[in-house]
N, C-alpha and C. Protein backbone atom coordinates (compact mmCIF):
# COMPACT_ATOMS: atom_id res chain seq x y z
N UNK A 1 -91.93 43.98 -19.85
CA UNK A 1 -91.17 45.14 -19.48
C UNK A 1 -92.13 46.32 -19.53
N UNK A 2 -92.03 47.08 -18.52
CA UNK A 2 -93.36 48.05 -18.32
C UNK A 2 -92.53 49.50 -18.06
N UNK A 3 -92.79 50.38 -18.69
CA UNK A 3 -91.92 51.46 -18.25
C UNK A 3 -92.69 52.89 -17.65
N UNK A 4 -92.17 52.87 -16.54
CA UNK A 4 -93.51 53.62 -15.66
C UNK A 4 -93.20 55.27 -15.29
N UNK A 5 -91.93 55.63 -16.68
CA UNK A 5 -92.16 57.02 -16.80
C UNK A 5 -91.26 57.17 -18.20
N UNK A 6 -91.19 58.51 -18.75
CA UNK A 6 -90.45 58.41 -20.14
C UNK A 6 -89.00 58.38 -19.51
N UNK A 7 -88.87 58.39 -18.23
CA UNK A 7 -87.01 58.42 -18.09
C UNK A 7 -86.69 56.64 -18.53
N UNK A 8 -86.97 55.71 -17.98
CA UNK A 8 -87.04 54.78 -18.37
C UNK A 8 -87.13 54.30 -20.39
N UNK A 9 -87.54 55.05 -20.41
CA UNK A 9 -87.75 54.75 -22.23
C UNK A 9 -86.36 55.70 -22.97
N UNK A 10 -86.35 56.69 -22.18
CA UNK A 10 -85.12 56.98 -22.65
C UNK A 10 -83.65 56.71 -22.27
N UNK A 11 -83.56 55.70 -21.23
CA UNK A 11 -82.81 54.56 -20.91
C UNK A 11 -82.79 53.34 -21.97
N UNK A 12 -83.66 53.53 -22.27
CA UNK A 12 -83.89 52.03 -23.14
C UNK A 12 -82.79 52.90 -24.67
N UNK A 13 -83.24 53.81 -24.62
CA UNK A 13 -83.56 54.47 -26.38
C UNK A 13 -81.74 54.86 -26.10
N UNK A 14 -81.14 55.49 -25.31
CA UNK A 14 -79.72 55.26 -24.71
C UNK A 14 -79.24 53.90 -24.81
N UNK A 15 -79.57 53.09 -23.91
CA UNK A 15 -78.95 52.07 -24.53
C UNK A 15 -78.52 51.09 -25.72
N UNK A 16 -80.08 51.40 -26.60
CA UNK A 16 -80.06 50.91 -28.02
C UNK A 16 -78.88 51.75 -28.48
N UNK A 17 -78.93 53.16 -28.30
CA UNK A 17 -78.40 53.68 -29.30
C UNK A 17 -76.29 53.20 -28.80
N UNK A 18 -75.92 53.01 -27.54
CA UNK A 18 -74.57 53.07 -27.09
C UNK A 18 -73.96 51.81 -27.88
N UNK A 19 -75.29 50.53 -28.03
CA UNK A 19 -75.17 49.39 -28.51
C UNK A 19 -74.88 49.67 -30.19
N UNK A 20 -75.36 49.82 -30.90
CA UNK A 20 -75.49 50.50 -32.12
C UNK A 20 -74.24 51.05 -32.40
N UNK A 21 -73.90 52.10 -31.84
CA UNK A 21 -72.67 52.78 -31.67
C UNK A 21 -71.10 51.77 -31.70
N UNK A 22 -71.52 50.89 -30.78
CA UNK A 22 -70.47 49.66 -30.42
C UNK A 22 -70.27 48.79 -31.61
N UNK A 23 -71.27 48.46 -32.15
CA UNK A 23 -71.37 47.77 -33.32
C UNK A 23 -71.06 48.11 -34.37
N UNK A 24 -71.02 49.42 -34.80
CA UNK A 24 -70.52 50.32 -35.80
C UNK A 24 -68.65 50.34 -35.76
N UNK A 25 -68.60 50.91 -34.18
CA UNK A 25 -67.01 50.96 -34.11
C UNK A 25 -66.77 49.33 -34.31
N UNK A 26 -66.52 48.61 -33.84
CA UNK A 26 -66.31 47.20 -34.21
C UNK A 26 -66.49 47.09 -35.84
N UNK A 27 -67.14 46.86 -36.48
CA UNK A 27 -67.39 46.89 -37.72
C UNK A 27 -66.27 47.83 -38.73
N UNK A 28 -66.19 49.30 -37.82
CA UNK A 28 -64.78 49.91 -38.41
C UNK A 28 -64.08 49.64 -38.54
N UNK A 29 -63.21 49.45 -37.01
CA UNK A 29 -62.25 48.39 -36.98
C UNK A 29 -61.92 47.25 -37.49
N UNK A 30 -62.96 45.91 -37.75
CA UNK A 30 -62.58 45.31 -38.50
C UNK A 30 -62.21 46.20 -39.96
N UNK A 31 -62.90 46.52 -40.90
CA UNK A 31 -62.69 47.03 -41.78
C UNK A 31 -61.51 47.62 -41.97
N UNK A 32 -61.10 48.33 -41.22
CA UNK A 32 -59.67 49.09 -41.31
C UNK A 32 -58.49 47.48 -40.89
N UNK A 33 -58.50 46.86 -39.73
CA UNK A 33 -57.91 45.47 -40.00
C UNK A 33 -57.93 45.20 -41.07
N UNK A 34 -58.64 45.06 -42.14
CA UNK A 34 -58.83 44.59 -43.43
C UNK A 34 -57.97 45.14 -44.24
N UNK A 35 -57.88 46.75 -44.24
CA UNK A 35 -57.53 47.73 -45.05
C UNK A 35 -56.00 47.20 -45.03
N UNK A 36 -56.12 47.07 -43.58
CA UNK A 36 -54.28 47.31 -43.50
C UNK A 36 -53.62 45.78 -43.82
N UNK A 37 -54.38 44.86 -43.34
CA UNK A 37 -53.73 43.45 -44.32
C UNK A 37 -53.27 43.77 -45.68
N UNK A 38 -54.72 44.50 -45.97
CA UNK A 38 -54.26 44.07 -48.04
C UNK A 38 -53.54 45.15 -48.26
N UNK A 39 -52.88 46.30 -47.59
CA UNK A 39 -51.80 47.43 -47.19
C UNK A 39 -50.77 46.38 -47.24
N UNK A 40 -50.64 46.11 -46.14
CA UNK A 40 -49.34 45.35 -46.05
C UNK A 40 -48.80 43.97 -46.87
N UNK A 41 -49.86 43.45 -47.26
CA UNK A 41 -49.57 42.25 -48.66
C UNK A 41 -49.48 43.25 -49.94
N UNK A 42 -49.88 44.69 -49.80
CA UNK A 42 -49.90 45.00 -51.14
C UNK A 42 -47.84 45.56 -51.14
N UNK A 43 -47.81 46.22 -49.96
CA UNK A 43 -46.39 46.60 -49.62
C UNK A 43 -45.15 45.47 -49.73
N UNK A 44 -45.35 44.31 -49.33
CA UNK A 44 -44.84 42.76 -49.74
C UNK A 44 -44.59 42.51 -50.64
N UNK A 45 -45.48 42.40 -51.35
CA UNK A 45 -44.99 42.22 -53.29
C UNK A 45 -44.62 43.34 -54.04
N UNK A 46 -44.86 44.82 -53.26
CA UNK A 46 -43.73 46.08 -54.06
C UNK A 46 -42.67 45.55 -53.83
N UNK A 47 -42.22 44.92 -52.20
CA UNK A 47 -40.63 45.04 -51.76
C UNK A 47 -40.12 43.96 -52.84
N UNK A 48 -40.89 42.70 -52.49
CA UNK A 48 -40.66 41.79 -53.49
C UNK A 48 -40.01 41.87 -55.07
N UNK A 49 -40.81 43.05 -55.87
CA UNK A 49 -40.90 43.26 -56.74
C UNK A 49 -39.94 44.16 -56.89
N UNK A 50 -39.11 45.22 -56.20
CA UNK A 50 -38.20 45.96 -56.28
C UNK A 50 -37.01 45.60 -55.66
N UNK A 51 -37.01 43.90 -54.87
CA UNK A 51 -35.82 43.38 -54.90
C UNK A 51 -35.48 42.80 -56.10
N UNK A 52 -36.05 42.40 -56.48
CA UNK A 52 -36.28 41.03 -58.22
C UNK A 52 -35.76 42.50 -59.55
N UNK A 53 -35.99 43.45 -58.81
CA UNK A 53 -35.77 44.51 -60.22
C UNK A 53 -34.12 45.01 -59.71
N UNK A 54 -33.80 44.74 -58.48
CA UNK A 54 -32.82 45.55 -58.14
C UNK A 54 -31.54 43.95 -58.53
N UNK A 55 -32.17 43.24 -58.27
CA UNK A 55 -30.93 42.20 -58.29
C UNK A 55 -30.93 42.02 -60.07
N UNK A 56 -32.30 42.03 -60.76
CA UNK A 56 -31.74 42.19 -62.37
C UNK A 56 -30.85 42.98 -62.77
N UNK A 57 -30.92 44.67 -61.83
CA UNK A 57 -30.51 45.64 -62.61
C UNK A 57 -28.53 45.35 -62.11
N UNK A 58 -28.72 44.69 -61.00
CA UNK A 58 -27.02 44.78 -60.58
C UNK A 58 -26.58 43.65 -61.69
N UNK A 59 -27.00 42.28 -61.82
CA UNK A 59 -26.37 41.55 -62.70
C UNK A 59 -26.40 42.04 -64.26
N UNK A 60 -27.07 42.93 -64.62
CA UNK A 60 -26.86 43.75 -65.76
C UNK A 60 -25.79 44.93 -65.86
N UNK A 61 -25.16 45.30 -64.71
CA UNK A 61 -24.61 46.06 -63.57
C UNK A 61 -22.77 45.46 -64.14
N UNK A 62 -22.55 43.99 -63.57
CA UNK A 62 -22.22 43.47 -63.02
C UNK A 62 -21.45 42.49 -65.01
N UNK A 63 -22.57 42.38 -66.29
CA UNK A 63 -21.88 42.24 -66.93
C UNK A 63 -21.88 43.23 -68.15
N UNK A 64 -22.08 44.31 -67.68
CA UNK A 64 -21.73 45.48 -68.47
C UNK A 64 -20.46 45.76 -68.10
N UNK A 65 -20.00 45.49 -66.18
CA UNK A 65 -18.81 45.96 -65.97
C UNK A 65 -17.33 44.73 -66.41
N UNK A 66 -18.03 43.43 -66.32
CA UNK A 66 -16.99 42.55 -67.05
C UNK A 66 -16.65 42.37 -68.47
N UNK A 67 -17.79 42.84 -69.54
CA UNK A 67 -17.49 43.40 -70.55
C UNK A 67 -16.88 44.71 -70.77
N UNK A 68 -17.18 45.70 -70.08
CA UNK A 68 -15.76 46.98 -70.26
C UNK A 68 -14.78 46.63 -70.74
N UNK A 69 -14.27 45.38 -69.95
CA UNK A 69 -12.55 45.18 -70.27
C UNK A 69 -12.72 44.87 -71.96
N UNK A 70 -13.48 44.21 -72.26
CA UNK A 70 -13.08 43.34 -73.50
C UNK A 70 -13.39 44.75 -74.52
N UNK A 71 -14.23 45.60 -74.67
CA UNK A 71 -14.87 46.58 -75.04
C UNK A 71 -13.40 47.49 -75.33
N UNK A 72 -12.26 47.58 -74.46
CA UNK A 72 -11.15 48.16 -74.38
C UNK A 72 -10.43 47.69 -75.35
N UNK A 73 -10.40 46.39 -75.75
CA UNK A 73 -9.56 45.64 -75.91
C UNK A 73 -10.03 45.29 -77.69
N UNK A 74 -11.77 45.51 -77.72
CA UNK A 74 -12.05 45.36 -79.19
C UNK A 74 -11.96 46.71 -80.21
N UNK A 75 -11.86 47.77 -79.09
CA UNK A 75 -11.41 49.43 -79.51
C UNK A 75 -9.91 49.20 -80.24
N UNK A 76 -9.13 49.10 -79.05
CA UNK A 76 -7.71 48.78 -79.77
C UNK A 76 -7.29 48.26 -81.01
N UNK A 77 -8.31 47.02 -81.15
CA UNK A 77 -7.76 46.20 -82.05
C UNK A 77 -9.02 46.81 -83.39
N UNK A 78 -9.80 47.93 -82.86
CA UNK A 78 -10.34 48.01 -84.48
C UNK A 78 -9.26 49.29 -84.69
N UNK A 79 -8.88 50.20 -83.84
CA UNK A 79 -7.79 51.10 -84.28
C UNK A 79 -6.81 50.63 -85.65
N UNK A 80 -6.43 49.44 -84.87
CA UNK A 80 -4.69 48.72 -85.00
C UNK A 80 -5.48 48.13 -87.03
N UNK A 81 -6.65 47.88 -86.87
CA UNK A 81 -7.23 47.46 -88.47
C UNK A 81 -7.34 48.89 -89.49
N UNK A 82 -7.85 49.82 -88.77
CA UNK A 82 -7.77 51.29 -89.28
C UNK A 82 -7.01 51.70 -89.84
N UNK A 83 -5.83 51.64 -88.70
CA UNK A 83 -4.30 51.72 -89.32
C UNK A 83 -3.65 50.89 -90.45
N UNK A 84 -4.15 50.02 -90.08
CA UNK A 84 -3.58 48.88 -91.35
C UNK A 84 -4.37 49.21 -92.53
N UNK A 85 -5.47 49.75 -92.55
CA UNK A 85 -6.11 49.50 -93.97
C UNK A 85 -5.99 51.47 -94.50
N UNK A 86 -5.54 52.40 -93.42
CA UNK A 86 -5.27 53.29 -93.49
C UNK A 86 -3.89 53.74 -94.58
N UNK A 87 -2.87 52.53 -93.85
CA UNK A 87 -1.81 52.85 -94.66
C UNK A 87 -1.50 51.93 -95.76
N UNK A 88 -2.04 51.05 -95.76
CA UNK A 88 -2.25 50.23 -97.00
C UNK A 88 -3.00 51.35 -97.92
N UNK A 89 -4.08 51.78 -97.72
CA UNK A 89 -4.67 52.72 -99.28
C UNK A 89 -3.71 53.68 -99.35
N UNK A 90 -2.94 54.56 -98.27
CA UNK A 90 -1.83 55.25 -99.08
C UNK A 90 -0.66 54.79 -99.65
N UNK A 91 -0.22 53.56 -99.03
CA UNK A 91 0.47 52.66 -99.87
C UNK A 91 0.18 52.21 -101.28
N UNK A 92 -1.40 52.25 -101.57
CA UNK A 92 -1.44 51.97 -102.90
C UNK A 92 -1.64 53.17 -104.00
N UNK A 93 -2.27 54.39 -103.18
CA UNK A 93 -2.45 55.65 -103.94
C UNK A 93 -0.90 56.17 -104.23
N UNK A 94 -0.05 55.46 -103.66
CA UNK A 94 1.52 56.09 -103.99
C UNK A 94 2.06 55.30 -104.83
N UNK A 95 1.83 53.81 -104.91
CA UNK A 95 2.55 52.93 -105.82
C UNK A 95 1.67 53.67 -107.31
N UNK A 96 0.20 54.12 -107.40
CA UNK A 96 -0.19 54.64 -108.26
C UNK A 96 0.17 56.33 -108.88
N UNK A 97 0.44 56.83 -107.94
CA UNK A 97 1.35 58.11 -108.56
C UNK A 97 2.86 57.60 -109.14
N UNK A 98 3.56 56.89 -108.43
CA UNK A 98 4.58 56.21 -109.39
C UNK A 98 4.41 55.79 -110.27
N UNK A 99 3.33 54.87 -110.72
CA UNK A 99 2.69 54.54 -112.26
C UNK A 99 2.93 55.10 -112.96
N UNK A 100 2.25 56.05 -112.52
CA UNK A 100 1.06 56.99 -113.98
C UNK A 100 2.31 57.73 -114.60
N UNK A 101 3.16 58.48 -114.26
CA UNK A 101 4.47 59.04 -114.82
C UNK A 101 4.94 57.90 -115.54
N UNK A 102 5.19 56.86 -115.21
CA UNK A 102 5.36 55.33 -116.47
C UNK A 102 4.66 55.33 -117.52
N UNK A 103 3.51 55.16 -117.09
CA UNK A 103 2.21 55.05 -117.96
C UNK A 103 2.58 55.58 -119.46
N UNK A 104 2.39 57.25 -118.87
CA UNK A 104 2.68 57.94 -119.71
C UNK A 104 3.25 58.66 -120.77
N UNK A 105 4.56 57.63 -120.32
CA UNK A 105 6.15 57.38 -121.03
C UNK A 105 5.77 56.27 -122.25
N UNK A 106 5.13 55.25 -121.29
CA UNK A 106 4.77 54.32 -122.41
C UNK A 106 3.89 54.57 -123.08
N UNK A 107 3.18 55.24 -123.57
CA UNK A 107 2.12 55.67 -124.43
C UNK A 107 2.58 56.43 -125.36
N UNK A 108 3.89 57.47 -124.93
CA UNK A 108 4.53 58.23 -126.11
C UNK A 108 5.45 57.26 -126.60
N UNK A 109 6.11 56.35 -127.00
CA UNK A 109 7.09 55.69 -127.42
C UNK A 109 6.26 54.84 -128.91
């Protein structure tokens, strides 16, 4: 190859360089292809991962709301013990004021 003025060499030195150029963009491109695979596998296992959290959080959802009822129902019945042990101690603080006026009868005799 003989180049029989500098226009010719700077044809050459153009072409190296358009080639070069080509090879670079290609090389980007792949790279960014790349980027965006492990983008989109990384986006996959968020969705993944925030369906698996969303279906825990509803069946936690789901027996918090079927326990409510019973929750209603173990309120009531500690009331209904309250009451009972409520009026039982004034039942006994009264059988004990009736006493003690006894008591005290019997001690003077």
């Amino acid at each position: 190859m003989s180049f029989t003025s500098t226009l010719d060499l700077l044809y050459l030195v153009i072409a190296i360089a358009v080639l070069w150029v080509a090879a670079m963009l290609t090389w980007l491109l792949f790279e960014a292809a790349l980027a965006m695979r492990q983008a989109n596998r990384a986006i996959k296992k968020i969705r993944e991962k925030a369906a698996w959290v969303e279906e825990k959080v509803s069946k936690i959802g789901d027996r918090l709301e079927s326990s409510s009822s019973y929750i209603n129902a173990i309120a009531q019945g500690g009331r209904a013990v309250a009451d009972f042990i409520r009026s039982r101690h004034e039942a006994m603080e009264d059988d004990e004021e009736d006493e003690a006026p006894a008591r005290r009868r019997s001690r003077r005799r």
